[in-house]
Protein backbone atom coordinates (compact mmCIF):
# COMPACT_ATOMS: atom_id res chain seq x y z
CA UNK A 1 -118.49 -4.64 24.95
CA UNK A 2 -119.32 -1.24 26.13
CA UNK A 3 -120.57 1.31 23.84
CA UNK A 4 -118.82 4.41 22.59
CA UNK A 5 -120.57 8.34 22.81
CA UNK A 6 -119.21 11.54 22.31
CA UNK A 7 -120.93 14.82 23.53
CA UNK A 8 -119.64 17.87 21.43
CA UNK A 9 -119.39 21.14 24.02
CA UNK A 10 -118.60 23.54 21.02
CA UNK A 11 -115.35 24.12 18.83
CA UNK A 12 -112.85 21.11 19.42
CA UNK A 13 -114.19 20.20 22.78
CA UNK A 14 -115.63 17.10 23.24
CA UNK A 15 -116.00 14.56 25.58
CA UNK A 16 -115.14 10.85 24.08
CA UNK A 17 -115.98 7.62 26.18
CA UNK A 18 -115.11 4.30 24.95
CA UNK A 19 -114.00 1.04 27.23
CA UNK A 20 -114.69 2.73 30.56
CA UNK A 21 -112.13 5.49 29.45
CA UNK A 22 -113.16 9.36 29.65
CA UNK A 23 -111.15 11.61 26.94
CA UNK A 24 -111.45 15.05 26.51
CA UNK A 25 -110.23 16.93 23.04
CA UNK A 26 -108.82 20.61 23.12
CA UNK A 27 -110.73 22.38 26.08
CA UNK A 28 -111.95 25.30 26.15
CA UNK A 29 -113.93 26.28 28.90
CA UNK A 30 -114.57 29.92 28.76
CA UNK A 31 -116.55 32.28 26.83
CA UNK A 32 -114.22 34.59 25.84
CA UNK A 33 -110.30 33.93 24.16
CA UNK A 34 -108.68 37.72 23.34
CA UNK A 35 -111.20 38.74 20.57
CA UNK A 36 -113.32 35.25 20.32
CA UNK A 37 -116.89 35.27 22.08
CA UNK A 38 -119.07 32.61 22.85
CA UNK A 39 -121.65 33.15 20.04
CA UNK A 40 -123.56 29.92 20.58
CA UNK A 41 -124.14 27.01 23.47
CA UNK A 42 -123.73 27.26 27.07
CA UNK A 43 -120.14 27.02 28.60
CA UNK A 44 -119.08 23.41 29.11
CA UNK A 45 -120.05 20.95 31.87
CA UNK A 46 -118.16 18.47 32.42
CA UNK A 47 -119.65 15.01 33.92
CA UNK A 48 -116.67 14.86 35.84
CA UNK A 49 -113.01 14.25 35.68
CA UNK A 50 -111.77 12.77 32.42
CA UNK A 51 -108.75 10.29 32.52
CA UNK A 52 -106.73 12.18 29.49
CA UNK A 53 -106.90 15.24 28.02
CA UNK A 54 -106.00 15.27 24.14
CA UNK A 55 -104.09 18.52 23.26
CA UNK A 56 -103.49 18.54 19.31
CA UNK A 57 -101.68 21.61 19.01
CA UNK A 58 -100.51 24.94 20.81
CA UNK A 59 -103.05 27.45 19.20
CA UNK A 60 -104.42 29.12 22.41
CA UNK A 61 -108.35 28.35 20.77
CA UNK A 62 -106.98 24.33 21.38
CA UNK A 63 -104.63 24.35 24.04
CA UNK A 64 -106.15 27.16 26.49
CA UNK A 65 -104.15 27.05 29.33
CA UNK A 66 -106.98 28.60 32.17
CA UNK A 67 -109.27 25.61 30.71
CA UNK A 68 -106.47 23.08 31.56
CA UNK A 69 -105.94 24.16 35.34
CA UNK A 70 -110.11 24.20 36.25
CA UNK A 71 -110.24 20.55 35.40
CA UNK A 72 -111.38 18.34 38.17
CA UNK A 73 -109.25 15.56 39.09
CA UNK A 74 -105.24 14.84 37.72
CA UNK A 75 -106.00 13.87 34.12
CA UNK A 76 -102.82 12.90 32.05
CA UNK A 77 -102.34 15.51 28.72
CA UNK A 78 -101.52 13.37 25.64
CA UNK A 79 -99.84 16.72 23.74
CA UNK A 80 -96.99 17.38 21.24
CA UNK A 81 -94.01 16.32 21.99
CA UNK A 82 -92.37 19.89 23.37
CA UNK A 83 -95.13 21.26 24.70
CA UNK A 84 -94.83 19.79 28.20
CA UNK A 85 -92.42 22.80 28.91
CA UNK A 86 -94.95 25.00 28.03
CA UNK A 87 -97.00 23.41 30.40
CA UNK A 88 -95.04 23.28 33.08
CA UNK A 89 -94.29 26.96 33.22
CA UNK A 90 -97.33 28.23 32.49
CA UNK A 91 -99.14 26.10 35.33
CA UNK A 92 -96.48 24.98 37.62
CA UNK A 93 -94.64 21.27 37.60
CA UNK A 94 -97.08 19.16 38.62
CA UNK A 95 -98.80 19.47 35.49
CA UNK A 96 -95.79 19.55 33.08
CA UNK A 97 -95.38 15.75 34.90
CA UNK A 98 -98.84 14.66 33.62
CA UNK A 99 -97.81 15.12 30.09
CA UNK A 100 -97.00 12.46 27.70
CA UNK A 101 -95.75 13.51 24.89
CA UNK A 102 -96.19 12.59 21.26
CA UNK A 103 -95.11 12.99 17.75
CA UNK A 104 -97.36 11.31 15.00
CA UNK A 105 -96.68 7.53 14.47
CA UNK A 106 -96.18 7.46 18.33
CA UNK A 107 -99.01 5.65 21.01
CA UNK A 108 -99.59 5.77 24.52
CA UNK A 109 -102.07 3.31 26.51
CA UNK A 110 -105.02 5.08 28.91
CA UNK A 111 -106.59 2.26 30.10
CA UNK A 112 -108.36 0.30 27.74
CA UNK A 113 -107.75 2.43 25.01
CA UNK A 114 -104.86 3.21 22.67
CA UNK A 115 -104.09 6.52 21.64
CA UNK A 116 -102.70 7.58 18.78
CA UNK A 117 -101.27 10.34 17.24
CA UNK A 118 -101.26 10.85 13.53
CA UNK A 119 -100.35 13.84 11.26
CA UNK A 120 -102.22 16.91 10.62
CA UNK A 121 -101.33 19.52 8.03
CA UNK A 122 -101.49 22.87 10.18
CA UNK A 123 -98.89 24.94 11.74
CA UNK A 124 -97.72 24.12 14.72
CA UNK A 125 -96.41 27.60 16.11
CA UNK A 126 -98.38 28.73 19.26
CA UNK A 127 -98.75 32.00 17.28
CA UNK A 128 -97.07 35.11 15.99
CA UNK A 129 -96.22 36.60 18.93
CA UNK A 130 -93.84 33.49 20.15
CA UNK A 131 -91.25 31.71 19.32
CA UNK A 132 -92.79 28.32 20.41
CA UNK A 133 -93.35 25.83 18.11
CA UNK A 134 -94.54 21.92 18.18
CA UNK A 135 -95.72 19.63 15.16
CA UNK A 136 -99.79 19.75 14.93
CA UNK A 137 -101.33 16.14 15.22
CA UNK A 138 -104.84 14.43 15.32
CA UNK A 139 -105.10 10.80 17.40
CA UNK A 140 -107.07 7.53 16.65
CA UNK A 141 -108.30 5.98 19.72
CA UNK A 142 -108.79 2.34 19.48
CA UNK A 143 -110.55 0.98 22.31
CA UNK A 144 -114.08 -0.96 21.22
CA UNK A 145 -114.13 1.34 18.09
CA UNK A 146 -111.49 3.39 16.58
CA UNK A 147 -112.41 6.85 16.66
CA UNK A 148 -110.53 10.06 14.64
CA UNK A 149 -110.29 13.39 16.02
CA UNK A 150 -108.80 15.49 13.22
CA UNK A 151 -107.53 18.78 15.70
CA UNK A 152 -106.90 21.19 13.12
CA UNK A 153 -106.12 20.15 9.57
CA UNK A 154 -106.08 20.22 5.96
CA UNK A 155 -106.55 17.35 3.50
CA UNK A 156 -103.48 15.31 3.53
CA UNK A 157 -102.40 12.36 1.45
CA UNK A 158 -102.06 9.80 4.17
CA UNK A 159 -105.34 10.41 5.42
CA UNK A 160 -106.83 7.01 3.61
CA UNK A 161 -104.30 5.86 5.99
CA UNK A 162 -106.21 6.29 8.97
CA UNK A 163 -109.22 3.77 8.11
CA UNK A 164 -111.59 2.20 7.89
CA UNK A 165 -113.13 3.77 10.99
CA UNK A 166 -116.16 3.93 13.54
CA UNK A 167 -116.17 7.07 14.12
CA UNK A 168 -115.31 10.35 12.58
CA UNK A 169 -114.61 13.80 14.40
CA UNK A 170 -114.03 16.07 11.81
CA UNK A 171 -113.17 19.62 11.99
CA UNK A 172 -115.52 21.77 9.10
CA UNK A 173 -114.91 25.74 10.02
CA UNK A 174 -113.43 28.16 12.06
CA UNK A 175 -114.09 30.78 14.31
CA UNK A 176 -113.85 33.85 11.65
CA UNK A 177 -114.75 34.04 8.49
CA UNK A 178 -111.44 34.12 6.99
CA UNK A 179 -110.54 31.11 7.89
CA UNK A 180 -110.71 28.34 5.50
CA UNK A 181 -107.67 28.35 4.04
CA UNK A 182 -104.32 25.90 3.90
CA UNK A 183 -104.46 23.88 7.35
CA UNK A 184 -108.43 23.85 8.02
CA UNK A 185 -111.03 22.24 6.26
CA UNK A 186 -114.50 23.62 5.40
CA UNK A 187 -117.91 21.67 4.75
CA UNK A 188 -116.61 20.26 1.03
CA UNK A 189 -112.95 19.50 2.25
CA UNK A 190 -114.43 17.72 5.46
CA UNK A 191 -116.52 15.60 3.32
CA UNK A 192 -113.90 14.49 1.32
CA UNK A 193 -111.99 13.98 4.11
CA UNK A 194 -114.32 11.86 5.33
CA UNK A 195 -114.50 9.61 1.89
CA UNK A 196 -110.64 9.59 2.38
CA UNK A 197 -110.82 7.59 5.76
CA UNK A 198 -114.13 5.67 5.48
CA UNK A 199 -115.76 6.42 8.58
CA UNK A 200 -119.19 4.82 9.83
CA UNK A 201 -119.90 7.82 11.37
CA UNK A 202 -119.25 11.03 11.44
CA UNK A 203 -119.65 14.14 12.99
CA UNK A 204 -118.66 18.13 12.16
CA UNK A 205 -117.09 20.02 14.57
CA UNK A 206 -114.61 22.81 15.37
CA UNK A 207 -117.67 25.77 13.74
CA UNK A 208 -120.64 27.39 15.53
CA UNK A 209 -119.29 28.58 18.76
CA UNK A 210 -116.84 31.45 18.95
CA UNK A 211 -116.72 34.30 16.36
CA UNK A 212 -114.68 37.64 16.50
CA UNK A 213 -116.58 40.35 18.61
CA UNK A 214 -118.49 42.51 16.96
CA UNK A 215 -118.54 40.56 13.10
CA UNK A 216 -121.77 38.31 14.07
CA UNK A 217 -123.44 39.95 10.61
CA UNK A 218 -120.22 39.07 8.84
CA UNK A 219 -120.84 36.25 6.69
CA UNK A 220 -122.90 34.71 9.25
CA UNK A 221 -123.55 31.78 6.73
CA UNK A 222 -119.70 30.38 7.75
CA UNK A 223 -120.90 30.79 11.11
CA UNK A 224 -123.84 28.94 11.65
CA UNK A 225 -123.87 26.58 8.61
CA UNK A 226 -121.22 24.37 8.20
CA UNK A 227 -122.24 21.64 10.09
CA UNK A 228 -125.45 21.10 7.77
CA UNK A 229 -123.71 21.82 4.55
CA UNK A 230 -120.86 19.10 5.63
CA UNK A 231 -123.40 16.73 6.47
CA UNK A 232 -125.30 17.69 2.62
CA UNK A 233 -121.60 17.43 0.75
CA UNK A 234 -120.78 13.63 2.57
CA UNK A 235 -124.16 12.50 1.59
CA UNK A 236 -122.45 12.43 -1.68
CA UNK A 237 -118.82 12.10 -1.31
CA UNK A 238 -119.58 9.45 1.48
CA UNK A 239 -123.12 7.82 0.96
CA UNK A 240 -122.56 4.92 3.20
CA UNK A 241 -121.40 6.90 6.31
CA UNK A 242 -123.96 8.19 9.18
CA UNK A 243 -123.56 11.81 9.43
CA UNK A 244 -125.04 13.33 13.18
CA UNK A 245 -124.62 16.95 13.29
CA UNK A 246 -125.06 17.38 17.30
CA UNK A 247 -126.36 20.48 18.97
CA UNK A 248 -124.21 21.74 21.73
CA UNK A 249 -124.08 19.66 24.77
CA UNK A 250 -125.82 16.56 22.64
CA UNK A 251 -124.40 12.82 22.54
CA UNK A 252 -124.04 10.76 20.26
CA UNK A 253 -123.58 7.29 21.44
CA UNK A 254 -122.94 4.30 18.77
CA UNK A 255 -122.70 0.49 19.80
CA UNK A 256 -119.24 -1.65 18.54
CA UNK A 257 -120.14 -3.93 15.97
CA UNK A 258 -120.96 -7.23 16.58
């Protein structure tokens, strides 16, 4: 059985590998969205061209639609179901064809993997100034482990529902320090959402890259610290789970179990 890594490039974008299958979550390859900057880590670099890209919802900081068209290769977009409209305008046909679309409960086979989508609590809207809406969603994949990527969400009661896992890709911030309200989770809500599904590993993402232009002295703790604090809060809430907080660009690669 082949082992499983994931390299975290920042925010929601990572690159997941398990069974021979490449999957990369919510690009965003740039260094500047509207007011966002690049605050830490260098821009992305991809080893290549994944097989599917996972798109959990239409918020332009996880479904960027520059970062979709300088992919290499054709990959397939596992996205909401509705959003393969959006696609198709904003980047032409040939890419609206490569979506499959989704609605939590629902699975589509890449490979050797499965991939599935399963709720979120966040709003689905692309934002306030449109009208377009689709449900937000995380996805197990199940290939040699079963991994979690969370997209962007708040605790939810079904979320016990998910595991037991191997893996654990848990959103823990934002990219402002107003953030961490209804729909995200911070350090303390990530660790209990990682109690909730009963992960053997884990690791914190979606904090430490982007941060509103000119507020880098704002409450620089929620910039630069979540990671750390999540790992400190599921020491407790989830003793027997491996937290790895990664640096940018760093892998973290975990064999199945025997």
């Amino acid at each position: 059985m082949s082992d499983t890594s994931v390299t975290w490039w920042g925010h929601s974008t990572m690159w997941l590998t398990d069974s021979g299958v490449s999957l990369l979550t919510d690009p965003l390859l740039t260094d500047r969205l509207a007011h966002l900057r690049r605050m830490a880590g260098p821009t992305p670099v991809l080893p290549g061209a994944p097989d599917a890209v996972l798109l959990s919802h239409l918020h332009a900081d996880h479904f960027h639609l520059p970062s979709l068209k300088a992919l290499p290769g054709e990959p397939l977009f596992v996205v909401p179901r509705g959003a393969a409209e959006f696609v198709a305008k904003g980047l032409g046909r040939s890419y609206g064809d490569r979506c499959v679309e989704l609605v939590p409960g629902e699975e589509t086979r890449i490979g050797d993997v499965t991939v599935r989508a399963v709720p979120a609590t966040h709003d689905g809207g692309r934002g306030p100034w449109s009208r377009l809406r689709a449900v937000a969603m995380g996805f197990v994949v199940e290939g040699t482990t079963r991994t979690w990527y969370g997209g962007d969400t708040g605790l939810f009661d079904a979320m016990a529902e998910l595991g037991p896992l191997d893996l654990a890709l848990i959103p823990v911030g934002g990219w402002g320090p107003t953030l961490h309200s209804h729909g995200h989770l911070d350090a303390e809500g990530g660790a209990e959402a990682l109690r909730r599904v009963k992960a053997s590993w884990a690791v914190p993402v979606h904090y430490g890259t982007f941060w509103p232009v000119g507020m880098a002295r704002l409450r620089p703790h929620m910039f630069a610290e979540p990671g750390t604090e999540f790992a400190r809060r599921a020491a407790m809430a989830a003793p027997d789970a491996e937290v790895r907080v990664l640096a940018h660009g760093e892998t973290l690669t975990i064999e199945p179990a025997a």
